[in-house]
PDB file of N, CA and C in Angstrom:
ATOM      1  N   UNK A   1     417.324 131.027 126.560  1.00  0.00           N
ATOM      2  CA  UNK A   1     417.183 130.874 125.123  1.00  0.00           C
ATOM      3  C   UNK A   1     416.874 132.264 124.553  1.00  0.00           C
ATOM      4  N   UNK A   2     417.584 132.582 123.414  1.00  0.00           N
ATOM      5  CA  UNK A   2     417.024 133.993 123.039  1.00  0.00           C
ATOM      6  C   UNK A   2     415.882 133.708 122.112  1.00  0.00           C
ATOM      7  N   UNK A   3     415.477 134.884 121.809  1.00  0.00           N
ATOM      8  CA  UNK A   3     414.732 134.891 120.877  1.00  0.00           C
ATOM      9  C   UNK A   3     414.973 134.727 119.645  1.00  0.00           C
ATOM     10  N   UNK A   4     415.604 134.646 118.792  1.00  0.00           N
ATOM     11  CA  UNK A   4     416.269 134.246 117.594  1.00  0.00           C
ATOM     12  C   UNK A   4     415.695 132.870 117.633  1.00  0.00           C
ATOM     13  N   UNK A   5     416.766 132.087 119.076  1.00  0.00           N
ATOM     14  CA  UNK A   5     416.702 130.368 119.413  1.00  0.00           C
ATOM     15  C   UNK A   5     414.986 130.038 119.092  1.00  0.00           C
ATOM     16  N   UNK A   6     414.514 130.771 119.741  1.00  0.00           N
ATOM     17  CA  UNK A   6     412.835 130.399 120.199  1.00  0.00           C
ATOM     18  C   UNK A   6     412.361 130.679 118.987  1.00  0.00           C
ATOM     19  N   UNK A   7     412.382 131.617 118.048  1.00  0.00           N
ATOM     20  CA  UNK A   7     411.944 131.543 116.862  1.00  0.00           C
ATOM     21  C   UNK A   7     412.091 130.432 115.309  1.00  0.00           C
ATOM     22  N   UNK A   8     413.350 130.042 115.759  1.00  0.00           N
ATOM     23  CA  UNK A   8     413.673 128.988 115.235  1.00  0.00           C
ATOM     24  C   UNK A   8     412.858 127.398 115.238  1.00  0.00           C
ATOM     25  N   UNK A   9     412.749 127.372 116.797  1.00  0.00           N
ATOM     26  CA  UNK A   9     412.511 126.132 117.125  1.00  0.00           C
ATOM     27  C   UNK A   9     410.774 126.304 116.910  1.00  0.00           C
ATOM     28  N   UNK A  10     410.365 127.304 117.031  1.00  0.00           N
ATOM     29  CA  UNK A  10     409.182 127.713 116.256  1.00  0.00           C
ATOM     30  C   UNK A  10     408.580 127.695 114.892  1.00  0.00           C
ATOM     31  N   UNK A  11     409.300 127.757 114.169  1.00  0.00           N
ATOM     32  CA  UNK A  11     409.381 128.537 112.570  1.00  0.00           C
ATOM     33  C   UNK A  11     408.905 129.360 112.515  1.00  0.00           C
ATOM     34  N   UNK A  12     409.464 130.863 113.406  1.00  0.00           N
ATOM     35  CA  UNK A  12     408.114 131.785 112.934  1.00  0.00           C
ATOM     36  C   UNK A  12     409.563 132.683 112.931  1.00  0.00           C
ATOM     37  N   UNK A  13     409.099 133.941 112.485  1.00  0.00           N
ATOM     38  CA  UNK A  13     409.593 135.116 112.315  1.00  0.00           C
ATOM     39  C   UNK A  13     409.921 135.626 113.687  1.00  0.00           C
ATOM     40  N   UNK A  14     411.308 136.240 114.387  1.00  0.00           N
ATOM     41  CA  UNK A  14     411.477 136.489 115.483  1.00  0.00           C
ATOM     42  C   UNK A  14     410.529 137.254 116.156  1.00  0.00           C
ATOM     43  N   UNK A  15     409.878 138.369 115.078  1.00  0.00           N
ATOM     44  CA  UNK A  15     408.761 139.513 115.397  1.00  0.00           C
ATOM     45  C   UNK A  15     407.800 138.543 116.436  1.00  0.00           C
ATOM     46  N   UNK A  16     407.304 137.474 115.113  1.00  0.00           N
ATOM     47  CA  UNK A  16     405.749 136.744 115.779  1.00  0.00           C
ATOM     48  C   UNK A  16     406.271 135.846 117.453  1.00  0.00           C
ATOM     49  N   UNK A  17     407.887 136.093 117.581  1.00  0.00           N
ATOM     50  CA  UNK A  17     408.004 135.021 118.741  1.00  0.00           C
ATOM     51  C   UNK A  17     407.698 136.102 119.997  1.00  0.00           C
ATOM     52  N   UNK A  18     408.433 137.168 119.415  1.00  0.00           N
ATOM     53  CA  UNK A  18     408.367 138.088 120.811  1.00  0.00           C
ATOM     54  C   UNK A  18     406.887 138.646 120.735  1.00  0.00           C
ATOM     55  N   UNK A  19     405.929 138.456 120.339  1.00  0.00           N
ATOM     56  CA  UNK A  19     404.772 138.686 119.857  1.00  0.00           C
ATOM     57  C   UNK A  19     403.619 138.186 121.324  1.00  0.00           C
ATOM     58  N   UNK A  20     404.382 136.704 120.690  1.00  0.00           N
ATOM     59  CA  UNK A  20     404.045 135.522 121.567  1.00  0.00           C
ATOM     60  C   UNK A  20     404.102 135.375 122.993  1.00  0.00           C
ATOM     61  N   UNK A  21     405.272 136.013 123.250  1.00  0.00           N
ATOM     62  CA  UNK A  21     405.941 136.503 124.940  1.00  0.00           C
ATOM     63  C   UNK A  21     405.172 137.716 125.203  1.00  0.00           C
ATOM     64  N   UNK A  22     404.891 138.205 123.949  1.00  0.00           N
ATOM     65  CA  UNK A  22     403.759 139.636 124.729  1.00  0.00           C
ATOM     66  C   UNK A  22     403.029 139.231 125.357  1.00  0.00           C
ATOM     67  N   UNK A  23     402.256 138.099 124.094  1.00  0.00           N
ATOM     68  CA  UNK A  23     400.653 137.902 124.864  1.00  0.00           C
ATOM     69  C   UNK A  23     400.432 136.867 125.822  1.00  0.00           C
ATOM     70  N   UNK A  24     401.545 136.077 126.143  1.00  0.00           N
ATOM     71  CA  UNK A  24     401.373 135.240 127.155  1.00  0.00           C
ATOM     72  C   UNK A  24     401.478 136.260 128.546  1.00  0.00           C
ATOM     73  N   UNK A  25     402.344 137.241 128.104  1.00  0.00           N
ATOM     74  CA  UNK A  25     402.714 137.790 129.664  1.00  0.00           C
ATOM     75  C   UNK A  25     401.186 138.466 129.742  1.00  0.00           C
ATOM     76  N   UNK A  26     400.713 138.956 129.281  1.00  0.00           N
ATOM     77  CA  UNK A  26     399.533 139.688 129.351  1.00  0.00           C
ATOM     78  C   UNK A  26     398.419 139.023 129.448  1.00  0.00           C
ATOM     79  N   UNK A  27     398.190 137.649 129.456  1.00  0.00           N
ATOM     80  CA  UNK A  27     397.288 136.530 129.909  1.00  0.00           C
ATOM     81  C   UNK A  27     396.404 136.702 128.724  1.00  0.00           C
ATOM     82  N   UNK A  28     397.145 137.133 126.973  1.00  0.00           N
ATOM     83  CA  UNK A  28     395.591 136.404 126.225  1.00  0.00           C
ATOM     84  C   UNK A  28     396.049 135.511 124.952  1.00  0.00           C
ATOM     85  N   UNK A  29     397.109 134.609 125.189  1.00  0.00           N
ATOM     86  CA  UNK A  29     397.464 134.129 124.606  1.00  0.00           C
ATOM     87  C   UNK A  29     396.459 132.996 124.548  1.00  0.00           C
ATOM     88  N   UNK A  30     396.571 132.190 123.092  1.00  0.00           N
ATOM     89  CA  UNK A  30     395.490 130.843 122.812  1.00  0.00           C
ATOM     90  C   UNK A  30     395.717 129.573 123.294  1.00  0.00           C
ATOM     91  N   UNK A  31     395.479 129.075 123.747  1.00  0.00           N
ATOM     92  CA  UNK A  31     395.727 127.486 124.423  1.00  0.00           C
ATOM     93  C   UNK A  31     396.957 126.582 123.381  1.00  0.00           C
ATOM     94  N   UNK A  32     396.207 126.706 121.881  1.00  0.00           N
ATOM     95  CA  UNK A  32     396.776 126.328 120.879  1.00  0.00           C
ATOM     96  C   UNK A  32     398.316 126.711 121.259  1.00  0.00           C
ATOM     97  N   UNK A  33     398.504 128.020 120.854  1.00  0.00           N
ATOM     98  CA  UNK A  33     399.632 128.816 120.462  1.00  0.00           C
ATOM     99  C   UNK A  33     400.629 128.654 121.761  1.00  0.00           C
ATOM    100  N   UNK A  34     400.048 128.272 123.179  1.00  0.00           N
ATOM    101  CA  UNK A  34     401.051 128.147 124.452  1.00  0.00           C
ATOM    102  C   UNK A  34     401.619 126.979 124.137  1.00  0.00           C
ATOM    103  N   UNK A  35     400.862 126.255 123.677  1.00  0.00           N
ATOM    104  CA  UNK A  35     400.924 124.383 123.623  1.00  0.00           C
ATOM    105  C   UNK A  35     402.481 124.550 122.602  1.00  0.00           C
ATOM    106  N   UNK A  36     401.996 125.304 121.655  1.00  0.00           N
ATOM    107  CA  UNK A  36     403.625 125.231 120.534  1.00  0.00           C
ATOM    108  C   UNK A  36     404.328 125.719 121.095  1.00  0.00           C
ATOM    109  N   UNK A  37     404.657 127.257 122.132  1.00  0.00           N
ATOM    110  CA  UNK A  37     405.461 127.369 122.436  1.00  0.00           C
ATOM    111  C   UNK A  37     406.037 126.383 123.622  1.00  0.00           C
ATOM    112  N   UNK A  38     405.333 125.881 124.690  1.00  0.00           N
ATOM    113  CA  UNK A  38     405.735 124.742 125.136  1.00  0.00           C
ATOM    114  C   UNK A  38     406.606 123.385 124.482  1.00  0.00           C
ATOM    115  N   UNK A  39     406.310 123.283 123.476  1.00  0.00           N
ATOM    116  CA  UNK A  39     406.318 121.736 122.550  1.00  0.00           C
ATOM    117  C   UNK A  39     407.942 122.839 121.898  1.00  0.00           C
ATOM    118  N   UNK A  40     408.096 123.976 121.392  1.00  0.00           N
ATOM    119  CA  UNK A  40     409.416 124.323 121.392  1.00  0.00           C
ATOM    120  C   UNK A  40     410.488 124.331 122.240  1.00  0.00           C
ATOM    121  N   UNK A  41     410.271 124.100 123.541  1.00  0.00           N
ATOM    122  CA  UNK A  41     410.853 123.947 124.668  1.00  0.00           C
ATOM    123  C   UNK A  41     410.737 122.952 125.481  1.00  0.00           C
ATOM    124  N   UNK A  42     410.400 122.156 124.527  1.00  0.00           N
ATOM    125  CA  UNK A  42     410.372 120.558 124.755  1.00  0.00           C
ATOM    126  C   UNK A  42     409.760 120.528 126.582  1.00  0.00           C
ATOM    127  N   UNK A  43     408.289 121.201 126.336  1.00  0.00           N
ATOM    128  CA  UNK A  43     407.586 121.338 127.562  1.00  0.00           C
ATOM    129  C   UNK A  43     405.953 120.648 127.355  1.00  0.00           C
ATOM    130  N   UNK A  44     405.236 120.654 128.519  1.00  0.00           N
ATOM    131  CA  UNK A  44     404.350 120.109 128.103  1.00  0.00           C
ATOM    132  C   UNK A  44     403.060 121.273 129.100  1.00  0.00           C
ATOM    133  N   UNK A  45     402.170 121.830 128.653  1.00  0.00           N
ATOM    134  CA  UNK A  45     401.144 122.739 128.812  1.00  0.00           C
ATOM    135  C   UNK A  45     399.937 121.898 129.747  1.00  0.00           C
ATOM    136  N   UNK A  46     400.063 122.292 131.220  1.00  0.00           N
ATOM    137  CA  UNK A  46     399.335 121.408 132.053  1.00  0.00           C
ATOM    138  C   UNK A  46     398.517 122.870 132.952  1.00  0.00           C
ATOM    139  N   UNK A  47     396.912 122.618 132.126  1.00  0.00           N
ATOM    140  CA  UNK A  47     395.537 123.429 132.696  1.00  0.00           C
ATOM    141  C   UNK A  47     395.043 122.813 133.576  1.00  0.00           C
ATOM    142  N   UNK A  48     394.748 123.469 134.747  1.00  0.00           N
ATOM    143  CA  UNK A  48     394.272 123.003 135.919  1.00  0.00           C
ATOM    144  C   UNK A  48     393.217 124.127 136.226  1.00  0.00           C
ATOM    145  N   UNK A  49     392.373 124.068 137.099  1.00  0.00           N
ATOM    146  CA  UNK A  49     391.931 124.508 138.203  1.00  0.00           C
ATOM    147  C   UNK A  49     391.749 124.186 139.625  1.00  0.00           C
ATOM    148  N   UNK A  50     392.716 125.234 140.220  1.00  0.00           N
ATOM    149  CA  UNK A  50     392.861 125.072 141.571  1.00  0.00           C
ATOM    150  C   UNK A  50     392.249 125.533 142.562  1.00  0.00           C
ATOM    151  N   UNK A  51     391.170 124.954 143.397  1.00  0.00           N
ATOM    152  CA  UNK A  51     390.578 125.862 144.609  1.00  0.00           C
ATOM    153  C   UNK A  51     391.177 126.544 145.260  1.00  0.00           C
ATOM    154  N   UNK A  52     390.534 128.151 145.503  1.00  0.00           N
ATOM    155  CA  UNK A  52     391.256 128.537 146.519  1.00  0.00           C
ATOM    156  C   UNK A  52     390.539 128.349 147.925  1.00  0.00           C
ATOM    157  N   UNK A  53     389.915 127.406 148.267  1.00  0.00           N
ATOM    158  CA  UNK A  53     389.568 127.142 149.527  1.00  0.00           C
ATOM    159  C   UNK A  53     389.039 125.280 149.509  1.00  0.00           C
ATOM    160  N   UNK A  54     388.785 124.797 150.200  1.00  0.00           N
ATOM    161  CA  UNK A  54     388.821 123.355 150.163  1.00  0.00           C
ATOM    162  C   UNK A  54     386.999 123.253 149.848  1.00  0.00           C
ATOM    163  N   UNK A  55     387.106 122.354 149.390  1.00  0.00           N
ATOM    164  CA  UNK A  55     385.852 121.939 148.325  1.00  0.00           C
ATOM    165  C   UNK A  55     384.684 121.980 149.246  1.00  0.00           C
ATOM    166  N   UNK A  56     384.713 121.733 150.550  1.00  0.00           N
ATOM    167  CA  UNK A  56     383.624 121.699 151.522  1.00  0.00           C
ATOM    168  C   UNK A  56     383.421 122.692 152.096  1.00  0.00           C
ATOM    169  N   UNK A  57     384.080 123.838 152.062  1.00  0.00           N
ATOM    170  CA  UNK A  57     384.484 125.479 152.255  1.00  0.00           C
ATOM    171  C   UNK A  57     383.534 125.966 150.901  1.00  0.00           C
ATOM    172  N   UNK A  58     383.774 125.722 149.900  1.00  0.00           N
ATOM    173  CA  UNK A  58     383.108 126.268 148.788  1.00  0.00           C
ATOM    174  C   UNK A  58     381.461 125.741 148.877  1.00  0.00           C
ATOM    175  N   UNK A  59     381.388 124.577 149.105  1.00  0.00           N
ATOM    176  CA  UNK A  59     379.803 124.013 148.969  1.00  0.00           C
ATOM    177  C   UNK A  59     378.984 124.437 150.009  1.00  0.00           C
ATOM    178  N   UNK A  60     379.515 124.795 151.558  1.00  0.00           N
ATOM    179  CA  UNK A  60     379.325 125.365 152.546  1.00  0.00           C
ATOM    180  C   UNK A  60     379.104 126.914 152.246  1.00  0.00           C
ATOM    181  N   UNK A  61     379.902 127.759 151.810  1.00  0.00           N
ATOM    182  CA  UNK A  61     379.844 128.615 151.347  1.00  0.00           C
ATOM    183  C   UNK A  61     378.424 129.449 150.320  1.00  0.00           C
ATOM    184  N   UNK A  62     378.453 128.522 149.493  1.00  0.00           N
ATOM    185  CA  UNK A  62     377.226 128.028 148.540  1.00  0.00           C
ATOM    186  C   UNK A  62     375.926 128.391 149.310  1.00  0.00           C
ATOM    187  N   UNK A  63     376.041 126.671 149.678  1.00  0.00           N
ATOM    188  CA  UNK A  63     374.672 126.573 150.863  1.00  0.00           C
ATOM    189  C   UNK A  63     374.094 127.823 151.878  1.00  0.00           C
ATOM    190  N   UNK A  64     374.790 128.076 152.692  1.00  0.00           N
ATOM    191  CA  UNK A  64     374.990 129.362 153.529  1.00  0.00           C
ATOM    192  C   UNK A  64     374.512 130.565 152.328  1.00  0.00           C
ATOM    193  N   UNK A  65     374.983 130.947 151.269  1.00  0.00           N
ATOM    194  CA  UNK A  65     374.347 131.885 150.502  1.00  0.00           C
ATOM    195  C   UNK A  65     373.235 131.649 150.038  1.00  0.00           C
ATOM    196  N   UNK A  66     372.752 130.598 149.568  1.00  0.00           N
ATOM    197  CA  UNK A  66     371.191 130.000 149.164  1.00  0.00           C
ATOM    198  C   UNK A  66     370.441 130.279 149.947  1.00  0.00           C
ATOM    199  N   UNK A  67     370.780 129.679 151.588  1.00  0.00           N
ATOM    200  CA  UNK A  67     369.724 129.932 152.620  1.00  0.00           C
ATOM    201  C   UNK A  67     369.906 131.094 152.862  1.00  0.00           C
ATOM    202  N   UNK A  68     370.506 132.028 153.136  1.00  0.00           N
ATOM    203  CA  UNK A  68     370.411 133.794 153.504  1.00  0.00           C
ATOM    204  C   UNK A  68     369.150 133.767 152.763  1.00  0.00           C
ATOM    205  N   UNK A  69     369.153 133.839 151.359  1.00  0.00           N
ATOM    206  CA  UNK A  69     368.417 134.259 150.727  1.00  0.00           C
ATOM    207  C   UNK A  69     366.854 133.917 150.587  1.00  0.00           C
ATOM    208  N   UNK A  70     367.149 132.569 150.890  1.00  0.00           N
ATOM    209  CA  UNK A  70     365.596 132.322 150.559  1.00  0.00           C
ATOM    210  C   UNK A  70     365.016 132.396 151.775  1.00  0.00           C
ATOM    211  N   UNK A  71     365.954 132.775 153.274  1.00  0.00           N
ATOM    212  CA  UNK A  71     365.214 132.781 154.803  1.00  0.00           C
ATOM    213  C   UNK A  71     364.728 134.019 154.758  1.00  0.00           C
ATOM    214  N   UNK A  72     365.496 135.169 153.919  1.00  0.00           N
ATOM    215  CA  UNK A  72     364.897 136.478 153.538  1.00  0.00           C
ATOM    216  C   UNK A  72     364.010 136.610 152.713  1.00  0.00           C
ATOM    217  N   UNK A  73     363.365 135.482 151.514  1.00  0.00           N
ATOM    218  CA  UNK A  73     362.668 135.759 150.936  1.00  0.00           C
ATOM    219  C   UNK A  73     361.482 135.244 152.072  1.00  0.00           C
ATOM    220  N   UNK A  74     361.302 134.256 152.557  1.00  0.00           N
ATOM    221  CA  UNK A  74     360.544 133.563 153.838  1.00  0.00           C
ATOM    222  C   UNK A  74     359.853 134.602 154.415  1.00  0.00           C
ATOM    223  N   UNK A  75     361.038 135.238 155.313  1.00  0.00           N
ATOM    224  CA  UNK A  75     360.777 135.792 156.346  1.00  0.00           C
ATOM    225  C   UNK A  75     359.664 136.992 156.198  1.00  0.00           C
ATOM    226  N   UNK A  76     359.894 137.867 154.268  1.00  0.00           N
ATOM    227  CA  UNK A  76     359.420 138.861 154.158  1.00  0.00           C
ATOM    228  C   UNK A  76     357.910 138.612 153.774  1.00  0.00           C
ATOM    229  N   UNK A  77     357.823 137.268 153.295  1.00  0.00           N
ATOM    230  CA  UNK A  77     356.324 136.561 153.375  1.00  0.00           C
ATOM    231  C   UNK A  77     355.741 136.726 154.705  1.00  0.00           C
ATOM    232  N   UNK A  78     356.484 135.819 155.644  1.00  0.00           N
ATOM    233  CA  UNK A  78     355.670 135.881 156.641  1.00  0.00           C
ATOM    234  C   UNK A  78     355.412 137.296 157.295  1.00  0.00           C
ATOM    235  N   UNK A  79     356.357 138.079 157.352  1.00  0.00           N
ATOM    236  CA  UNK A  79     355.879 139.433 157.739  1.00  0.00           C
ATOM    237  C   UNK A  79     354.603 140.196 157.284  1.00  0.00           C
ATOM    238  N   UNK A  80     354.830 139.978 156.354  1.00  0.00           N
ATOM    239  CA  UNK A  80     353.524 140.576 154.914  1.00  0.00           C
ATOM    240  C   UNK A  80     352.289 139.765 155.342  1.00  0.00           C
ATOM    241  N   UNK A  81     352.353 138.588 156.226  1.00  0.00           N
ATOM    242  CA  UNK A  81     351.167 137.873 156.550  1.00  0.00           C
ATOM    243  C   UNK A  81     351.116 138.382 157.928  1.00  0.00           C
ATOM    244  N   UNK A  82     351.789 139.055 158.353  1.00  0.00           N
ATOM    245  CA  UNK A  82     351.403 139.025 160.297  1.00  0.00           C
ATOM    246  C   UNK A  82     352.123 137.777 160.780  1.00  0.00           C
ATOM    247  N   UNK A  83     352.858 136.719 160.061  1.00  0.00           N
ATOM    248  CA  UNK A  83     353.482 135.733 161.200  1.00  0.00           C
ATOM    249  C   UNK A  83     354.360 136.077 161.621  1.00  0.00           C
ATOM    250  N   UNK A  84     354.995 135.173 162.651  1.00  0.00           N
ATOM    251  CA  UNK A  84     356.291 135.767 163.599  1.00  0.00           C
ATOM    252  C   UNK A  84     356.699 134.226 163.393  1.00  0.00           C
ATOM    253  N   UNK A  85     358.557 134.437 163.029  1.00  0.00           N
ATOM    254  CA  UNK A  85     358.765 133.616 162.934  1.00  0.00           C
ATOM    255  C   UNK A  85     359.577 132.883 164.464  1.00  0.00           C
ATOM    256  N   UNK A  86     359.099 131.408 165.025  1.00  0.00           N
ATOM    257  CA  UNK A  86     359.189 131.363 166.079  1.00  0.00           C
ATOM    258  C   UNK A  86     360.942 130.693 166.386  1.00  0.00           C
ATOM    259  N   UNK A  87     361.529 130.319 165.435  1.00  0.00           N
ATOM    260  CA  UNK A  87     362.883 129.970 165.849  1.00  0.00           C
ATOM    261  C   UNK A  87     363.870 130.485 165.059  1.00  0.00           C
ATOM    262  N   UNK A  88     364.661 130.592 166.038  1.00  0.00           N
ATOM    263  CA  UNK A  88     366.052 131.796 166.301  1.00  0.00           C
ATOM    264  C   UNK A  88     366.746 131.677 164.259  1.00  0.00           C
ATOM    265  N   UNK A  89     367.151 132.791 164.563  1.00  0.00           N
ATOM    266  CA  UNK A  89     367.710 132.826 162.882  1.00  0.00           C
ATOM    267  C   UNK A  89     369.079 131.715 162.508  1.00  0.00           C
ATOM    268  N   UNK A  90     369.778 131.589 163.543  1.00  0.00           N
ATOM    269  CA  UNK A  90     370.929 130.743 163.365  1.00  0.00           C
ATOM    270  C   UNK A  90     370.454 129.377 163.440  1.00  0.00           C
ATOM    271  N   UNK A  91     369.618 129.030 164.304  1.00  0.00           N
ATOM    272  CA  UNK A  91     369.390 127.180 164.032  1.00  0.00           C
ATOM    273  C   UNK A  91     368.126 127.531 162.537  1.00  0.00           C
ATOM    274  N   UNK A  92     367.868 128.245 162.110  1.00  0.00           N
ATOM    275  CA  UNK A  92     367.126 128.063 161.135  1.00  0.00           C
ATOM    276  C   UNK A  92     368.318 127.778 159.844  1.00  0.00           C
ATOM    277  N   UNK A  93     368.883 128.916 160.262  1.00  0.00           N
ATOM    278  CA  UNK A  93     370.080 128.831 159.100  1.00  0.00           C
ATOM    279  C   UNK A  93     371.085 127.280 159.264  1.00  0.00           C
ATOM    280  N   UNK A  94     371.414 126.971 159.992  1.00  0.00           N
ATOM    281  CA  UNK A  94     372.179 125.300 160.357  1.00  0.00           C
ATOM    282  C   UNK A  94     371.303 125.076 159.194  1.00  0.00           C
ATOM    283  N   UNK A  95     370.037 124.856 160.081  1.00  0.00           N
ATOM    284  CA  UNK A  95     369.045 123.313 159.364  1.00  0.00           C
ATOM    285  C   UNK A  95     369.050 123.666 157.887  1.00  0.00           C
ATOM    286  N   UNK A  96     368.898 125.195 157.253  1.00  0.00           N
ATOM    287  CA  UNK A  96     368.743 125.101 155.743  1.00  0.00           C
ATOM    288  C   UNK A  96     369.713 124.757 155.671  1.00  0.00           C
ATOM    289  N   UNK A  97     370.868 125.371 155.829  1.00  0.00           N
ATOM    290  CA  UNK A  97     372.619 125.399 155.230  1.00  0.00           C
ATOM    291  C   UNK A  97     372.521 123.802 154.879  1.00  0.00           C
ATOM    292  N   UNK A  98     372.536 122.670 156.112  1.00  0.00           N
ATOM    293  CA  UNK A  98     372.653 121.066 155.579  1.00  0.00           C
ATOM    294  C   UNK A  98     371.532 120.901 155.083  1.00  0.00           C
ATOM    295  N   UNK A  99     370.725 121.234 154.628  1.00  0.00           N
ATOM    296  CA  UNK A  99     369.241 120.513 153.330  1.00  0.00           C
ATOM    297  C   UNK A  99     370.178 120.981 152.115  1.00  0.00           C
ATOM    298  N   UNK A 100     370.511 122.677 152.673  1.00  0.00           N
ATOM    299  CA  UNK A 100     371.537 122.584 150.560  1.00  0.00           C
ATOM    300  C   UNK A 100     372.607 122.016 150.383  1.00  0.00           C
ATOM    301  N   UNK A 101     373.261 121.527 151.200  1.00  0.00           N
ATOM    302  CA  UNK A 101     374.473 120.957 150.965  1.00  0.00           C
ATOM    303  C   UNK A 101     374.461 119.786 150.436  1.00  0.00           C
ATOM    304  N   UNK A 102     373.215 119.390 150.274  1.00  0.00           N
ATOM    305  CA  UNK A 102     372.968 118.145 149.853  1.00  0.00           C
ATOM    306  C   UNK A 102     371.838 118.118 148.509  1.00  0.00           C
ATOM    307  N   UNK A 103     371.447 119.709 148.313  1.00  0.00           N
ATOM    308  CA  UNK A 103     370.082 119.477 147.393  1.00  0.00           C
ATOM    309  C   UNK A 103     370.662 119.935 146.079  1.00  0.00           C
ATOM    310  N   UNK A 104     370.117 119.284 145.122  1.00  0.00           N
ATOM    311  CA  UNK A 104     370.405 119.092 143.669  1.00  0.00           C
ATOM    312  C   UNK A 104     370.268 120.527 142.997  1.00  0.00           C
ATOM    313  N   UNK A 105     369.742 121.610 143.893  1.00  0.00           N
ATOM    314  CA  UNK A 105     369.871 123.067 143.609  1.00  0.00           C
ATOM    315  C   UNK A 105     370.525 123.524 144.128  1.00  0.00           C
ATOM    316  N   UNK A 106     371.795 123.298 144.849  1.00  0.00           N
ATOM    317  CA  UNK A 106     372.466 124.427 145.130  1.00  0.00           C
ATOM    318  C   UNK A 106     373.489 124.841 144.508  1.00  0.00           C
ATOM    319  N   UNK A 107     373.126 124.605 142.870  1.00  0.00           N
ATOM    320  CA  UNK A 107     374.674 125.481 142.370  1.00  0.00           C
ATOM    321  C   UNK A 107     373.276 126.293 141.420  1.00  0.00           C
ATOM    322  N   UNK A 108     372.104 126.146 141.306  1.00  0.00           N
ATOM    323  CA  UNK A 108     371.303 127.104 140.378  1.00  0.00           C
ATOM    324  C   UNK A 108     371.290 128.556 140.589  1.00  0.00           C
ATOM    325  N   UNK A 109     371.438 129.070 139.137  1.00  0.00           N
ATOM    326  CA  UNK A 109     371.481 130.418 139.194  1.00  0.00           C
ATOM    327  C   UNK A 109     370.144 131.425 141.040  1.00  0.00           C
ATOM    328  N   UNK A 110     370.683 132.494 140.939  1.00  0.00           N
ATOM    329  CA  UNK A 110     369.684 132.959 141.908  1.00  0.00           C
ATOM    330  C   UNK A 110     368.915 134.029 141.898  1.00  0.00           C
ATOM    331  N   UNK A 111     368.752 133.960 139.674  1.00  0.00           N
ATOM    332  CA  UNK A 111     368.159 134.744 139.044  1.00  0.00           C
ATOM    333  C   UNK A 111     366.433 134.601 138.847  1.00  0.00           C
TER     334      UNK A 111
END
């Protein structure tokens, strides 16, 4: 379709169509404004978000970053007290990783 066509089926001025092809190619076009050019091309404008890793990869992911952090905030307590902490860093990390995978904080900020 040229642009002439596309402006037409638009009503806009050819300027504002190729305007339009700017800013879509450049990713800042308005939701609104894709939707018309879609609906001129007898299309229909379908927003998604797609994981790029599988949903139990991401919450795992999550979890695993929560506990780093707070086994480091832990650990630097107990140091600062003289304790020693008596089990191994990886089964500590398991056991937090599944408490967050399941706790109602693990998407809170870690501000």
């Amino acid at each position: 379709m040229s642009l002439g066509q596309l402006s037409a089926r638009l009503g806009v001025a050819p300027s504002t169509a190729s305007e339009l092809e700017k800013r879509e190619e450049k990713g800042n076009i308005t939701l609104n404004r894709l939707r018309d050019l879609a609906d001129a091309l007898e299309c229909d404008v379908q927003y998604t978000f797609v994981p790029r890793k599988s949903i139990q990869e991401i919450v795992e992911d999550q979890a695993k970053k929560k506990s780093i952090k707070s086994m480091s905030m832990s650990d630097t307590h107990m140091s600062l007290e003289d304790q020693k902490v008596t089990t191994d860093f990886e089964t500590r990390l398991e056991d937090l990783v599944d408490d967050y995978k399941y706790s109602k904080y693990l998407w809170d900020s870690d501000d």
